[in-house]
C-alpha atoms as a PDB file:
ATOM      1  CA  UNK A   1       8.797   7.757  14.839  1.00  0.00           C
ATOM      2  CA  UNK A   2       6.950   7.172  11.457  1.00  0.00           C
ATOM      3  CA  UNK A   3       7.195   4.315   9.156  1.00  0.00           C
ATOM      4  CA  UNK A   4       6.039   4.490   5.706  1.00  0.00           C
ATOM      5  CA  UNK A   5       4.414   1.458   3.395  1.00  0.00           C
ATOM      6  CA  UNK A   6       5.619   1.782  -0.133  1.00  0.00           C
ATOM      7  CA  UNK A   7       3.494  -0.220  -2.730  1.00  0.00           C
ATOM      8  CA  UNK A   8       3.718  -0.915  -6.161  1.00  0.00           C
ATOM      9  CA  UNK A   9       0.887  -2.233  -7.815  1.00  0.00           C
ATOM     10  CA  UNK A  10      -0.076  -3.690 -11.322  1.00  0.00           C
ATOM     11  CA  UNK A  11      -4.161  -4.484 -10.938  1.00  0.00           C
ATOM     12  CA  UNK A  12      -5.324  -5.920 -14.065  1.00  0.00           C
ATOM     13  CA  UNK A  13      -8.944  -4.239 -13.827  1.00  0.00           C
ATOM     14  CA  UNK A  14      -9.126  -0.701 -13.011  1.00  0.00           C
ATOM     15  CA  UNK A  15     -12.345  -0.898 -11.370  1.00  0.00           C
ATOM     16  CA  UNK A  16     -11.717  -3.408  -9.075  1.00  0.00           C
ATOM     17  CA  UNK A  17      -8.509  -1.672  -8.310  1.00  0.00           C
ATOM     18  CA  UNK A  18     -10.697   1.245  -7.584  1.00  0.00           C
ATOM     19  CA  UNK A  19     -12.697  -0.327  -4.998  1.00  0.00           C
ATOM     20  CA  UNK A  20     -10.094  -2.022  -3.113  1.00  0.00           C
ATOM     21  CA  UNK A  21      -8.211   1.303  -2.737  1.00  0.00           C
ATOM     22  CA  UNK A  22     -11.339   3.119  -1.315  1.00  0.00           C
ATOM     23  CA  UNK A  23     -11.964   0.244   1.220  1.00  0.00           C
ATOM     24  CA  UNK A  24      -7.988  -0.455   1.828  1.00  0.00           C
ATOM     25  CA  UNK A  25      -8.002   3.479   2.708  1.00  0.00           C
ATOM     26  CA  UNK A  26     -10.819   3.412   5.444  1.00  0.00           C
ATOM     27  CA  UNK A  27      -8.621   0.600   7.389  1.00  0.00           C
ATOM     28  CA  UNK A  28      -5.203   2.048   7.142  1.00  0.00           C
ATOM     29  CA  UNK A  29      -6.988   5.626   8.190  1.00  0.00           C
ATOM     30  CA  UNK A  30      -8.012   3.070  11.538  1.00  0.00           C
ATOM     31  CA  UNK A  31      -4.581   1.710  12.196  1.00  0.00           C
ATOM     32  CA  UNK A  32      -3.242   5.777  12.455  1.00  0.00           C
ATOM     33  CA  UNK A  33      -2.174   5.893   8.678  1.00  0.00           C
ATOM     34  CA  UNK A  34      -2.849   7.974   5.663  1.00  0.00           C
ATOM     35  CA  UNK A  35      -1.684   8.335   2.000  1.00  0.00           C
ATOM     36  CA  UNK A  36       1.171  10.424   1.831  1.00  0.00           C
ATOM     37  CA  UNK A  37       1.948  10.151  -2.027  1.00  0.00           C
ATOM     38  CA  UNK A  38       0.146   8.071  -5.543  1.00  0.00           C
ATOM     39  CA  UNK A  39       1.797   8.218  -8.809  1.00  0.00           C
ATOM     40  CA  UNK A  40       0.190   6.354 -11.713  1.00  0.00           C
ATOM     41  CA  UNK A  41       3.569   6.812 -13.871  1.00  0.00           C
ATOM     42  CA  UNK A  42       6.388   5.912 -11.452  1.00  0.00           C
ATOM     43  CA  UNK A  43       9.904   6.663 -12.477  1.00  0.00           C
ATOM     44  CA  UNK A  44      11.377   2.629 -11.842  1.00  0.00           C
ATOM     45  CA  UNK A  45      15.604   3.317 -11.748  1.00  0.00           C
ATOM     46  CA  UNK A  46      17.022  -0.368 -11.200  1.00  0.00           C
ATOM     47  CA  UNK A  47      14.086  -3.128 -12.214  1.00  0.00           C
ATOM     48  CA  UNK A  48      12.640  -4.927 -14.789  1.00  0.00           C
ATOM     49  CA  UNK A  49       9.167  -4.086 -13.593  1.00  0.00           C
ATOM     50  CA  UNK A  50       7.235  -1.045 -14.054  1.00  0.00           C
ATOM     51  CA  UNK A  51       4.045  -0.862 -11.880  1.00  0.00           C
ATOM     52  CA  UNK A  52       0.925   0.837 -12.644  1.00  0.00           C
ATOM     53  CA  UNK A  53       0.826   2.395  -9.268  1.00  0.00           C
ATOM     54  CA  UNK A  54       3.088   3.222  -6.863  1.00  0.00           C
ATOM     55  CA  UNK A  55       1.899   4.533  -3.600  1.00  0.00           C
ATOM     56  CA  UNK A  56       3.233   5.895   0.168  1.00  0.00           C
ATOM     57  CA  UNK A  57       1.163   5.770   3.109  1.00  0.00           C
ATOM     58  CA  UNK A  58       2.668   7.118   6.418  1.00  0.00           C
ATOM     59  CA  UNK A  59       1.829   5.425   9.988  1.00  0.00           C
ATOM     60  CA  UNK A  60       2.542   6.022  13.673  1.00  0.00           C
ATOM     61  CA  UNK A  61       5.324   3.245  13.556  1.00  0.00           C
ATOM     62  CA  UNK A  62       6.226   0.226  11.855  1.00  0.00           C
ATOM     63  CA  UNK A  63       4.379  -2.176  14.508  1.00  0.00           C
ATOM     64  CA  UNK A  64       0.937   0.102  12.719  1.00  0.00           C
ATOM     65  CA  UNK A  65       2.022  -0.848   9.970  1.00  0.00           C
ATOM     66  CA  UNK A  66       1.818  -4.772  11.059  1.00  0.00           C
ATOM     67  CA  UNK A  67      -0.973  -4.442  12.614  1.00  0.00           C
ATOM     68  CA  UNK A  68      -3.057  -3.181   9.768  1.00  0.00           C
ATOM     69  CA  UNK A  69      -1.569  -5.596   7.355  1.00  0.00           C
ATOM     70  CA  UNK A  70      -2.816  -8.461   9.816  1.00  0.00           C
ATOM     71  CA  UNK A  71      -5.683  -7.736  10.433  1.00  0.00           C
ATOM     72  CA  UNK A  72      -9.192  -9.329  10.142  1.00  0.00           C
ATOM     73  CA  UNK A  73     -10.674  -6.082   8.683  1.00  0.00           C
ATOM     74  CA  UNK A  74      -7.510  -6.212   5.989  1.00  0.00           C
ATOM     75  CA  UNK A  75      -7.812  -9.641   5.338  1.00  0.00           C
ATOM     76  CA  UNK A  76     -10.725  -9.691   2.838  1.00  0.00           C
ATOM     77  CA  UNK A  77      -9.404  -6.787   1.165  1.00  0.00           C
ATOM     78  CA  UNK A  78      -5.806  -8.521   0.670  1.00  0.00           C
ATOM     79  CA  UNK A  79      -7.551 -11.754  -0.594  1.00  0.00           C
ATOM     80  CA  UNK A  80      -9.613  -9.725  -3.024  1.00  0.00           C
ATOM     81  CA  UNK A  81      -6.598  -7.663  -4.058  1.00  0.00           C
ATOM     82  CA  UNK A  82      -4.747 -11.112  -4.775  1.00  0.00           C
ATOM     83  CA  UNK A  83      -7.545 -11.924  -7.532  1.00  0.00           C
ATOM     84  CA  UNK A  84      -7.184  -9.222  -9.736  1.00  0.00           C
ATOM     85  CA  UNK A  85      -3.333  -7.175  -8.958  1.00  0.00           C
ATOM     86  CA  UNK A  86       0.377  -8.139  -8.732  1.00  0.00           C
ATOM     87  CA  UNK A  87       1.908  -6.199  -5.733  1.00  0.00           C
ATOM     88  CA  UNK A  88       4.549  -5.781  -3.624  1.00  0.00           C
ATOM     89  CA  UNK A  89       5.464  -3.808  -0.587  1.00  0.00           C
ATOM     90  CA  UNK A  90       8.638  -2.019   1.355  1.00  0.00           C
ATOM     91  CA  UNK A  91       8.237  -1.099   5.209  1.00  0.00           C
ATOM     92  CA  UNK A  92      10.794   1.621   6.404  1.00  0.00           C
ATOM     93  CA  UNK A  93      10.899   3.638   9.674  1.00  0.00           C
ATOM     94  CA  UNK A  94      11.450   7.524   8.994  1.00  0.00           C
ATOM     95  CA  UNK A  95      14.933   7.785  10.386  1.00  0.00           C
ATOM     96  CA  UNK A  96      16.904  10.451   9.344  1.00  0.00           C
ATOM     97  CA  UNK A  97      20.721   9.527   9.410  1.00  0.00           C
END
């Protein structure tokens, strides 16, 4: 079953933000994932915060999902996104109820 990554992001340099999301992309495309969805004017319903980017990516199953986000090719990228973004994440399997 899939599991999807939602992200919202708030870089504070564009170009940086740029780069990481090229690089981030090659490694989730390893782990069996791939962007499903980016919106750089997400609609926020029930928060004080208002990212700058929002953004789905779809993998084989939340334990893809893990392993990508722990990985040592992720790693550097996380620590680099930590220098210049504010970010936060959601996991969720695709089940239908």
């Amino acid at each position: 079953m899939s599991a999807y990554m939602i992200i919202s992001v708030t870089p504070e340099d564009a170009e940086k933000m740029t780069a990481y999301e090229a690089r981030t992309l090659e490694v989730v495309a390893r782990f069996g994932g791939r962007p499903v969805a980016r919106d750089t004017n997400p609609l926020v319903l029930e928060s004080d915060h208002k990212p700058a980017i929002a953004v789905v990516l779809e993998f084989p199953d939340k334990q893809a999902i893990l392993d990508f986000y722990h990985s040592p090719e992720y790693a550097p990228l996380k620590e680099f996104r930590h220098t210049f973004a504010r970010a936060s994440a959601l996991v969720m399997d695709a089940d239908i109820v």
